[in-house]
Protein backbone atom coordinates (compact mmCIF):
# COMPACT_ATOMS: atom_id res chain seq x y z
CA UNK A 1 121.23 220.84 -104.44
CA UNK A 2 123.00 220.98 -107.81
CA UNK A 3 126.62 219.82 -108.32
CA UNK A 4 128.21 223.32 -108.88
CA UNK A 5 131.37 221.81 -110.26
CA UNK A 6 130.61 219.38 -112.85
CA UNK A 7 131.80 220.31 -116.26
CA UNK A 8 130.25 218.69 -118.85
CA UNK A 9 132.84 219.77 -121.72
CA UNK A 10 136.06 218.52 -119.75
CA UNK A 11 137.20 215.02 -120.25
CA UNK A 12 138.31 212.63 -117.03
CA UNK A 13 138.85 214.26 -113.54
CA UNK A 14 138.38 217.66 -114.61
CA UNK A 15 135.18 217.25 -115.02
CA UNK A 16 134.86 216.85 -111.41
CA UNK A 17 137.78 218.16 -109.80
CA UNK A 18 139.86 221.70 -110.80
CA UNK A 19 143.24 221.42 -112.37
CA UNK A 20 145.47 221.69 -108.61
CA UNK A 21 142.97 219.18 -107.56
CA UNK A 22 143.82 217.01 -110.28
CA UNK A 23 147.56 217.41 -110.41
CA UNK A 24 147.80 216.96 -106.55
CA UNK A 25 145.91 213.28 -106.92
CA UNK A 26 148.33 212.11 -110.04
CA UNK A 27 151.23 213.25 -107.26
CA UNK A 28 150.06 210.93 -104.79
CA UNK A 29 148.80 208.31 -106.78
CA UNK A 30 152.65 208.06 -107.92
CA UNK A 31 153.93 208.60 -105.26
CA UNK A 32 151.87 204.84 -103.51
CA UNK A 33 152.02 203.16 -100.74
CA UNK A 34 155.39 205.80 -99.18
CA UNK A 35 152.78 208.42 -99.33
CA UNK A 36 153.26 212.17 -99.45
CA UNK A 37 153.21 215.32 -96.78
CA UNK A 38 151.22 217.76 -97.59
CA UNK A 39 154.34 220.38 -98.20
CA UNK A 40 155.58 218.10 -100.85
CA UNK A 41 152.26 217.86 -102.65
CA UNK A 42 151.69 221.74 -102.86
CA UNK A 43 155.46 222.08 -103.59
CA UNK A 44 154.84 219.76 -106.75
CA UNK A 45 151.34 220.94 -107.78
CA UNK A 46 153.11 224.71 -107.67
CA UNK A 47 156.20 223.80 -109.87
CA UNK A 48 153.28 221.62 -112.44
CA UNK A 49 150.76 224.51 -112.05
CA UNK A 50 153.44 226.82 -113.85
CA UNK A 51 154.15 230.52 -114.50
CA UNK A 52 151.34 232.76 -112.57
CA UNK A 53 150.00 230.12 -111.11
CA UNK A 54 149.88 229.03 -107.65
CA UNK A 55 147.65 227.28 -105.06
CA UNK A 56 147.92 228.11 -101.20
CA UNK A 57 149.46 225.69 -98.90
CA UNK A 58 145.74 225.35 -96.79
CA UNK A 59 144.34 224.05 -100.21
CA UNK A 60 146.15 220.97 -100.52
């Protein structure tokens, strides 16, 4: 079965993971050891994804 989403041309975690995905992991990762509810992550992944851009809440 082929890896549908590797991306050869991105650099880091995009090559692996899409740009929500990414900016959700960064969140938590800063967030540490308090950790992070899953309303807070798609809250901040909305206000980083910018204008016309938004994730559901079921894809966090």
């Amino acid at each position: 079965m082929p890896f549908k989403n590797f991306k050869p041309a991105e650099k880091g975690l995009r090559k692996t993971l899409r740009e929500y995905e990414e900016l959700a992991l960064r969140h938590i990762w800063e967030i540490g050891e308090e950790g992070v509810g899953s309303g807070k992550a798609w809250k901040n992944v909305n206000e980083k994804l910018g204008e016309g851009k938004s994730i559901s809440r079921a894809s966090i």
